[in-house]
PDB file of N, CA and C in Angstrom:
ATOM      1  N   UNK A   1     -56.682-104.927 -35.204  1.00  0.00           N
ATOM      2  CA  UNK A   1     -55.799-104.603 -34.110  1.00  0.00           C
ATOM      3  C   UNK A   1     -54.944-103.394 -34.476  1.00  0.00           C
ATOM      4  N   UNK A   2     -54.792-102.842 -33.834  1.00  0.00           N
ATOM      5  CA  UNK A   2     -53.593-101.403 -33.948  1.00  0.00           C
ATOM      6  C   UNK A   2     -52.350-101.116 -32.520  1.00  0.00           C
ATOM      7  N   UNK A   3     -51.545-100.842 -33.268  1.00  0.00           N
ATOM      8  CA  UNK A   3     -50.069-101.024 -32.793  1.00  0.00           C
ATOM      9  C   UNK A   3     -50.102 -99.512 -32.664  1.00  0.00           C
ATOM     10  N   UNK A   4     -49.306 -99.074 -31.443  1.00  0.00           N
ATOM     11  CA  UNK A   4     -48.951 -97.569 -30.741  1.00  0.00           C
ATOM     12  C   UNK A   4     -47.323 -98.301 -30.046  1.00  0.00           C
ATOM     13  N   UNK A   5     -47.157 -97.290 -30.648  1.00  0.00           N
ATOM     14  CA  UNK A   5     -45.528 -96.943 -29.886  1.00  0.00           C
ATOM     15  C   UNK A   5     -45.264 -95.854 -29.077  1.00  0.00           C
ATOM     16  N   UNK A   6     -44.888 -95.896 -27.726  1.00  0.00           N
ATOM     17  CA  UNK A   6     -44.716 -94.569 -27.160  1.00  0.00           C
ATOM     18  C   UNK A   6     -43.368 -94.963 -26.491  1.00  0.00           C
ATOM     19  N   UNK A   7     -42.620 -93.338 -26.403  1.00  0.00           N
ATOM     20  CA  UNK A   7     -41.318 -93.413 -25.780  1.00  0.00           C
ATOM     21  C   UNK A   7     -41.294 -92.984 -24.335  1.00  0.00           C
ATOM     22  N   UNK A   8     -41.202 -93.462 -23.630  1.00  0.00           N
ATOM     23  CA  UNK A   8     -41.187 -93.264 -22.006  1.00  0.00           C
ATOM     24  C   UNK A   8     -39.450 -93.514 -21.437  1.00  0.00           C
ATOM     25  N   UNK A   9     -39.757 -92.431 -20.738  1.00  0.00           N
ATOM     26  CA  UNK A   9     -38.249 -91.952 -20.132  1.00  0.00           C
ATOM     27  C   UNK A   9     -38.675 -91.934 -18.236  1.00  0.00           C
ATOM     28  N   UNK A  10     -37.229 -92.747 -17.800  1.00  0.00           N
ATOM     29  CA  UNK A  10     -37.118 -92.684 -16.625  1.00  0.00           C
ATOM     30  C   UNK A  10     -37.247 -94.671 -15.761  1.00  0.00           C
ATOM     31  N   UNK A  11     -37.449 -95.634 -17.171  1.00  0.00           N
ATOM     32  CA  UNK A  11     -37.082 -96.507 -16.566  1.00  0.00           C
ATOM     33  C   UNK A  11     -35.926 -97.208 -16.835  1.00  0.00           C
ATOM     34  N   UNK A  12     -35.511 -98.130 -15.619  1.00  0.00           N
ATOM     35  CA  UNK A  12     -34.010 -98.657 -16.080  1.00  0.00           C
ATOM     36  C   UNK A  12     -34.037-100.251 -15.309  1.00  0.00           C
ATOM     37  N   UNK A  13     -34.822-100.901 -15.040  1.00  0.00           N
ATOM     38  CA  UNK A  13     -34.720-102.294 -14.828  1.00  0.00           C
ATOM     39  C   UNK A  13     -36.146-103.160 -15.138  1.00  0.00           C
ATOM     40  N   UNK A  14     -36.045-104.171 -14.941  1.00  0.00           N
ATOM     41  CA  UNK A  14     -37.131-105.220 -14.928  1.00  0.00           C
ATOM     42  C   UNK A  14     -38.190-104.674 -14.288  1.00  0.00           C
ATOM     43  N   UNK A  15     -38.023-103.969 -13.184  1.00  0.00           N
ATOM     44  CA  UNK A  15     -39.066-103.895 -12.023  1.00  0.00           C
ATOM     45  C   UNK A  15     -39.780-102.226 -12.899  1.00  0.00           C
ATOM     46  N   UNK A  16     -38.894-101.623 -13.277  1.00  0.00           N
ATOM     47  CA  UNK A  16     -39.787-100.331 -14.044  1.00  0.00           C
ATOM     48  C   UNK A  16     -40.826-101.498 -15.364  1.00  0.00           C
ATOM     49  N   UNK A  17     -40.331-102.555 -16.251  1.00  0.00           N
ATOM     50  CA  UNK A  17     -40.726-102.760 -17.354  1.00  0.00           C
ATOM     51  C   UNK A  17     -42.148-103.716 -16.895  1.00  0.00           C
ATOM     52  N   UNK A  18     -42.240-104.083 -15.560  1.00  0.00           N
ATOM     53  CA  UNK A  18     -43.150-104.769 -14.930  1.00  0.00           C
ATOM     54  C   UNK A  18     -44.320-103.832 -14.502  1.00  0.00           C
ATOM     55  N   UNK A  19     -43.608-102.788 -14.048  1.00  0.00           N
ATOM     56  CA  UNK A  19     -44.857-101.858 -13.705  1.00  0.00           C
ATOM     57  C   UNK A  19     -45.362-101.431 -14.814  1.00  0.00           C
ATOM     58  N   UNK A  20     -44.925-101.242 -16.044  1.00  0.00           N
ATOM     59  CA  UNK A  20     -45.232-100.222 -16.803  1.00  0.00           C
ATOM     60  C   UNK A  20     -46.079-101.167 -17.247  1.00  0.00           C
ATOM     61  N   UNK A  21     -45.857-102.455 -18.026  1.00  0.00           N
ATOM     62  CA  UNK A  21     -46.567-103.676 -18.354  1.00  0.00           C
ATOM     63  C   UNK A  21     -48.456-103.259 -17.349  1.00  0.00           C
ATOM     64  N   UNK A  22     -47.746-103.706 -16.562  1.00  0.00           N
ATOM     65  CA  UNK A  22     -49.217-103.367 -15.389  1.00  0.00           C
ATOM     66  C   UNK A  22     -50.277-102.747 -15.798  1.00  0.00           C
ATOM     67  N   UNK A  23     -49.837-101.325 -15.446  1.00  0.00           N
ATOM     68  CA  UNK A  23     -50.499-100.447 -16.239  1.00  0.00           C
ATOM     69  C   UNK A  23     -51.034-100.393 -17.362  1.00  0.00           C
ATOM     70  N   UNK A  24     -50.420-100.909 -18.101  1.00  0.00           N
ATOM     71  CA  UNK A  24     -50.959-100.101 -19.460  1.00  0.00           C
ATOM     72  C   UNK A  24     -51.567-101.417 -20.029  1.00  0.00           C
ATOM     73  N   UNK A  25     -51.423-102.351 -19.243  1.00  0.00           N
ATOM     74  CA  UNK A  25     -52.537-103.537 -19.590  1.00  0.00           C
ATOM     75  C   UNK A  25     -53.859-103.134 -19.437  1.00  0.00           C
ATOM     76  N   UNK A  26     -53.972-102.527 -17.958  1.00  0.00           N
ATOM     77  CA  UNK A  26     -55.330-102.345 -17.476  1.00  0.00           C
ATOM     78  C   UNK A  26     -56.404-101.270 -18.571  1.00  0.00           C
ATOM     79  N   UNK A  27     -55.263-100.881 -19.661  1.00  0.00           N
ATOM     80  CA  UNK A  27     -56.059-100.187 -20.653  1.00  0.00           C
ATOM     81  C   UNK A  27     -57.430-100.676 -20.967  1.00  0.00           C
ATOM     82  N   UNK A  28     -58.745-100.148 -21.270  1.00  0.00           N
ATOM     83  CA  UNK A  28     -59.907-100.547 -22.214  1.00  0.00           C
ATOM     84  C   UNK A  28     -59.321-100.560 -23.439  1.00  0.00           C
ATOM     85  N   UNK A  29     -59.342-102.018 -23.674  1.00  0.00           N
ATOM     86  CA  UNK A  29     -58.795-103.029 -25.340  1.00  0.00           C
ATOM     87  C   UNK A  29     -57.482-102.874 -25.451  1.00  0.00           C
ATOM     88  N   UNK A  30     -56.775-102.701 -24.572  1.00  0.00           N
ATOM     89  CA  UNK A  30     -55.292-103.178 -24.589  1.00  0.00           C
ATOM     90  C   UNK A  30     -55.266-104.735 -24.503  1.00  0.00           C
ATOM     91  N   UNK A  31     -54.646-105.200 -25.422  1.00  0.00           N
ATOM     92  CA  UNK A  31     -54.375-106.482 -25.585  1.00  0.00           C
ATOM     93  C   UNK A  31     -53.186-107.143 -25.147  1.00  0.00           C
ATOM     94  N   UNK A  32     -51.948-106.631 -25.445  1.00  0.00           N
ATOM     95  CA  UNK A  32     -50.556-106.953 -25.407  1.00  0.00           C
ATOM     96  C   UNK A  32     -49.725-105.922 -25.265  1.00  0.00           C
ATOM     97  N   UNK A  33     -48.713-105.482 -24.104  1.00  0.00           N
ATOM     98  CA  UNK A  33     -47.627-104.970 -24.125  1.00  0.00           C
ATOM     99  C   UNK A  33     -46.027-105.218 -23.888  1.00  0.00           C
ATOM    100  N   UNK A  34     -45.868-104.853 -25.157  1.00  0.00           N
ATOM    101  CA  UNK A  34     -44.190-105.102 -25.280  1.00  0.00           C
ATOM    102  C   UNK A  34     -42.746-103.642 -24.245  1.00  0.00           C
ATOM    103  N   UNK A  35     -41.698-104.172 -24.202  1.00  0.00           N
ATOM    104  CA  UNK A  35     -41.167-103.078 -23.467  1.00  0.00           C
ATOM    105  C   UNK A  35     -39.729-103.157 -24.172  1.00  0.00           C
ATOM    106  N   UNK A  36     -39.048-102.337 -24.829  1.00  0.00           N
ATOM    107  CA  UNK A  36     -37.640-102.698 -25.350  1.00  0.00           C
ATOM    108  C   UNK A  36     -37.389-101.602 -24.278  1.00  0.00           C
ATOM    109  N   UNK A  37     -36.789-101.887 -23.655  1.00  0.00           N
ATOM    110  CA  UNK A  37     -35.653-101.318 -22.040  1.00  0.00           C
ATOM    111  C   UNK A  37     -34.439-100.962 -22.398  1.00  0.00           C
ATOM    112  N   UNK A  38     -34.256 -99.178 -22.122  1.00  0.00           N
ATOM    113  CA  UNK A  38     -33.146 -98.327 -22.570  1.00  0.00           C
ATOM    114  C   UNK A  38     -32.714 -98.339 -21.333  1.00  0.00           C
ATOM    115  N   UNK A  39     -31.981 -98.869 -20.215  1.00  0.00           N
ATOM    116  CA  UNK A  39     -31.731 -98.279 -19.327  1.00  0.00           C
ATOM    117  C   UNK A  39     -31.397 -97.365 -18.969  1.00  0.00           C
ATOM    118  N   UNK A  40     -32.151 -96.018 -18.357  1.00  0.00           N
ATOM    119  CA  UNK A  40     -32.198 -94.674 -17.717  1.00  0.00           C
ATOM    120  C   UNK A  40     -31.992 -93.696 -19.174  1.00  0.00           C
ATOM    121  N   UNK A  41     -32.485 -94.499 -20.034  1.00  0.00           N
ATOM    122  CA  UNK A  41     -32.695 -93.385 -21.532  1.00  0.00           C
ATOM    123  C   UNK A  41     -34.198 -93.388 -21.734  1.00  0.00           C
ATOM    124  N   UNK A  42     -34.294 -93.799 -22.923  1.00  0.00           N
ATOM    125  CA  UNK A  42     -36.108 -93.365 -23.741  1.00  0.00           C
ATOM    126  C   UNK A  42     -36.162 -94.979 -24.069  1.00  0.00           C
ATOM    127  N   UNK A  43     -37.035 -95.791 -23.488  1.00  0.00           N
ATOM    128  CA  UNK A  43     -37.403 -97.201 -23.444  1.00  0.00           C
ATOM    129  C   UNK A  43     -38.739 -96.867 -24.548  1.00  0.00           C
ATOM    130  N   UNK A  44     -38.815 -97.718 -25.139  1.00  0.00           N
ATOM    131  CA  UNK A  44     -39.794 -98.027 -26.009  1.00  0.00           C
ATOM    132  C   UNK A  44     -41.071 -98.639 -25.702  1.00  0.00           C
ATOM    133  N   UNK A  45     -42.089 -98.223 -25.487  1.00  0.00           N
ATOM    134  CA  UNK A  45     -43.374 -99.436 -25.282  1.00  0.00           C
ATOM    135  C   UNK A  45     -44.182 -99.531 -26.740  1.00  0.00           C
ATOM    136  N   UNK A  46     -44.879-100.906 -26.973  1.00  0.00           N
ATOM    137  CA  UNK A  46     -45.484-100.734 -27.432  1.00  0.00           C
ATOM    138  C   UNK A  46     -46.693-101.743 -27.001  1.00  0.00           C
ATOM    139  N   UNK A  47     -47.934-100.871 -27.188  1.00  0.00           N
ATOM    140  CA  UNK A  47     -48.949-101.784 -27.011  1.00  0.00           C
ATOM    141  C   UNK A  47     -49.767-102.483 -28.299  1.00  0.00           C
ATOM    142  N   UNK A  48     -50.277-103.220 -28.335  1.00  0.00           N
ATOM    143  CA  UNK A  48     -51.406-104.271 -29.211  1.00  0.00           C
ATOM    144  C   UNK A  48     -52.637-103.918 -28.581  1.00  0.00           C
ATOM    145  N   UNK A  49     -53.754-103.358 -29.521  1.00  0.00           N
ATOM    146  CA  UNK A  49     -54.989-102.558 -28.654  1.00  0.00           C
ATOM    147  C   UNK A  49     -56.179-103.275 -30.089  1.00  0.00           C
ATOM    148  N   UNK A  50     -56.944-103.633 -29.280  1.00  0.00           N
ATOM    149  CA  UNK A  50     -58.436-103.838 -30.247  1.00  0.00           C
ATOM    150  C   UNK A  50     -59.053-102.406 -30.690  1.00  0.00           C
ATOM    151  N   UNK A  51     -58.537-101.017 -30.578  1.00  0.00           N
ATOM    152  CA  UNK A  51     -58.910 -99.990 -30.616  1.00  0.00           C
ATOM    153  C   UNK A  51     -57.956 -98.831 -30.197  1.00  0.00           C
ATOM    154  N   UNK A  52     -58.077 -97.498 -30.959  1.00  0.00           N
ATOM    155  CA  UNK A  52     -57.031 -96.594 -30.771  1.00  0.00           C
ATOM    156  C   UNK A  52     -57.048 -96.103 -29.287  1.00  0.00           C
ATOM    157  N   UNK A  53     -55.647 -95.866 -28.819  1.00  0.00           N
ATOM    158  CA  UNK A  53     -55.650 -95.479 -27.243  1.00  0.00           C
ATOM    159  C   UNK A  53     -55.699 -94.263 -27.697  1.00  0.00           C
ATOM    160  N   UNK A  54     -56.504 -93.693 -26.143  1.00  0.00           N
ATOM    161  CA  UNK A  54     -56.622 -92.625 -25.923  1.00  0.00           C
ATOM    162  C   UNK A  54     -55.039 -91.726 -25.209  1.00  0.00           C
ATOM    163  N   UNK A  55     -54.419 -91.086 -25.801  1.00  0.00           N
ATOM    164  CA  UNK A  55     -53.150 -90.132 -25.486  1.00  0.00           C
ATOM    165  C   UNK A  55     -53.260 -90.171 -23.830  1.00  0.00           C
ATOM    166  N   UNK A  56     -53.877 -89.284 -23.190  1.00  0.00           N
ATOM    167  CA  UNK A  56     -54.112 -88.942 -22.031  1.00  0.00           C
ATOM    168  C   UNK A  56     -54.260 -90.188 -20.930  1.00  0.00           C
ATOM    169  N   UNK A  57     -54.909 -90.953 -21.295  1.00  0.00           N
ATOM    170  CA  UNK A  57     -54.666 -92.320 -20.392  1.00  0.00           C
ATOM    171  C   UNK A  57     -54.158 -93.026 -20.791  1.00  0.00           C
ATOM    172  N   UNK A  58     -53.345 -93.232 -22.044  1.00  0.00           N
ATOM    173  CA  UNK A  58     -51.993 -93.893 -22.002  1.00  0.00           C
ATOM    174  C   UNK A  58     -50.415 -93.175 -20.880  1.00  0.00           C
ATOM    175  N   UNK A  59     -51.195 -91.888 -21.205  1.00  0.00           N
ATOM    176  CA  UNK A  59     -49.616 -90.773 -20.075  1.00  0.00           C
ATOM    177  C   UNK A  59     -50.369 -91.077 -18.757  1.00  0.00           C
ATOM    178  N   UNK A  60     -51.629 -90.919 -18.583  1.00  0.00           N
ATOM    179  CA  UNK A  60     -51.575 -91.547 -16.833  1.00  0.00           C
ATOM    180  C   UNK A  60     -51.295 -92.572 -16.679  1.00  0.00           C
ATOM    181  N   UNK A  61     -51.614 -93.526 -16.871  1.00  0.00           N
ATOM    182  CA  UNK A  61     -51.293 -95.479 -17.027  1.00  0.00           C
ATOM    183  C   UNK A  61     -49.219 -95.219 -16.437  1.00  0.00           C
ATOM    184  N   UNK A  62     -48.727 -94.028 -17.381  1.00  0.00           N
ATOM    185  CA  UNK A  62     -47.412 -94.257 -17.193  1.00  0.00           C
ATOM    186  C   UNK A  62     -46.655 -93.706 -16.426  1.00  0.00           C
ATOM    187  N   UNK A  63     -47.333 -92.362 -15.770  1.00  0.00           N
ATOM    188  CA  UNK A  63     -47.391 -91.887 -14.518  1.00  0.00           C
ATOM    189  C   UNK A  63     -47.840 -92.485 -13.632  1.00  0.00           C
ATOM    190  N   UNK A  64     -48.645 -93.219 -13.240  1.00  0.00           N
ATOM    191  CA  UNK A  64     -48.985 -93.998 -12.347  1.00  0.00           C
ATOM    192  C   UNK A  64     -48.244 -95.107 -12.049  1.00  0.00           C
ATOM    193  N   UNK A  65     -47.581 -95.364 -12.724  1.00  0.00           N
ATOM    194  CA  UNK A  65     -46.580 -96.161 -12.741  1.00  0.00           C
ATOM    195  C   UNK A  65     -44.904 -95.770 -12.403  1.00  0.00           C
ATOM    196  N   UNK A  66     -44.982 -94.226 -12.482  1.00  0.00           N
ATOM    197  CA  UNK A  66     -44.013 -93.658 -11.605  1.00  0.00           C
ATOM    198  C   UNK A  66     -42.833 -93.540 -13.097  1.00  0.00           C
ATOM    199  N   UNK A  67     -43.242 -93.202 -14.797  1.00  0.00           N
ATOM    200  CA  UNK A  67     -42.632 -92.708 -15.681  1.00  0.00           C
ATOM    201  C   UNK A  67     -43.227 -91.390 -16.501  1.00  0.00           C
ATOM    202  N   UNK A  68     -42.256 -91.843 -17.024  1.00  0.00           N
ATOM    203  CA  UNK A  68     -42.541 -90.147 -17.845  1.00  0.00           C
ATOM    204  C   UNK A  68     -42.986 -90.546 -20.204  1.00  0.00           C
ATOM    205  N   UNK A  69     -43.980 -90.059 -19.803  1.00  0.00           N
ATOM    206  CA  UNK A  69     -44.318 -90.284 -21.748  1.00  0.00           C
ATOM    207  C   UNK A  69     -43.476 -89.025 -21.826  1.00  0.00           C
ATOM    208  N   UNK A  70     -42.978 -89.477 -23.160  1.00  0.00           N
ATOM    209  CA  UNK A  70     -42.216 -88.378 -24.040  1.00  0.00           C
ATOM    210  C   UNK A  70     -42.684 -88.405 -24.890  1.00  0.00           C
ATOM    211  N   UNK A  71     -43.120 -88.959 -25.611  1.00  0.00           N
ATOM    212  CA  UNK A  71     -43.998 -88.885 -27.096  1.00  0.00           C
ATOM    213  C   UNK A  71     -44.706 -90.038 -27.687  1.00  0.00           C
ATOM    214  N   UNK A  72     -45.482 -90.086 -28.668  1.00  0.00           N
ATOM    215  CA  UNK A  72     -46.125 -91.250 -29.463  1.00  0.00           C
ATOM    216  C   UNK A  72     -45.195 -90.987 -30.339  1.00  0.00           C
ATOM    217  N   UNK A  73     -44.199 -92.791 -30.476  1.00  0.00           N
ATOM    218  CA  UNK A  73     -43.021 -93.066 -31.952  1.00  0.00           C
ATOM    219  C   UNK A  73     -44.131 -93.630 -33.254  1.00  0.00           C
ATOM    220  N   UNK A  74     -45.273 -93.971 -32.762  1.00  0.00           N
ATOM    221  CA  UNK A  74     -46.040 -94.279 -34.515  1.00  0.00           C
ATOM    222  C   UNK A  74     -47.176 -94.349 -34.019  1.00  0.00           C
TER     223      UNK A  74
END
């Protein structure tokens, strides 16, 4: 299993940490996603993946979801 951390900016309640969840479940071999919630700062996700995510459809997954990736934290 492999652990990704990415910092996403622009959510600030339950209902952003639900969508984002959503999304980035529907990953190929996303297993588990966690959300530590900055309200209206840089919120933390991290996912649990049977395989390395791909950058680019981890940032759509989070656009589609109506946030913003700021970077991969590990």
């Amino acid at each position: 299993m492999i652990t990704s951390t990415w910092s996403v900016s622009g959510m600030t309640c339950s209902h952003c940490v639900k969508s984002v969840t959503e999304e980035l479940s529907q990953l190929k071999g996303a297993t588990n996603v966690e959300v530590e919630l900055v309200s209206g700062g840089v919120s933390q996700v991290t996912v649990l993946s049977i395989g390395e995510l791909d950058r680019d459809a981890v940032a759509a997954a989070i656009d589609e979801a109506g946030y913003d990736l700021v970077a991969q934290s590990r």
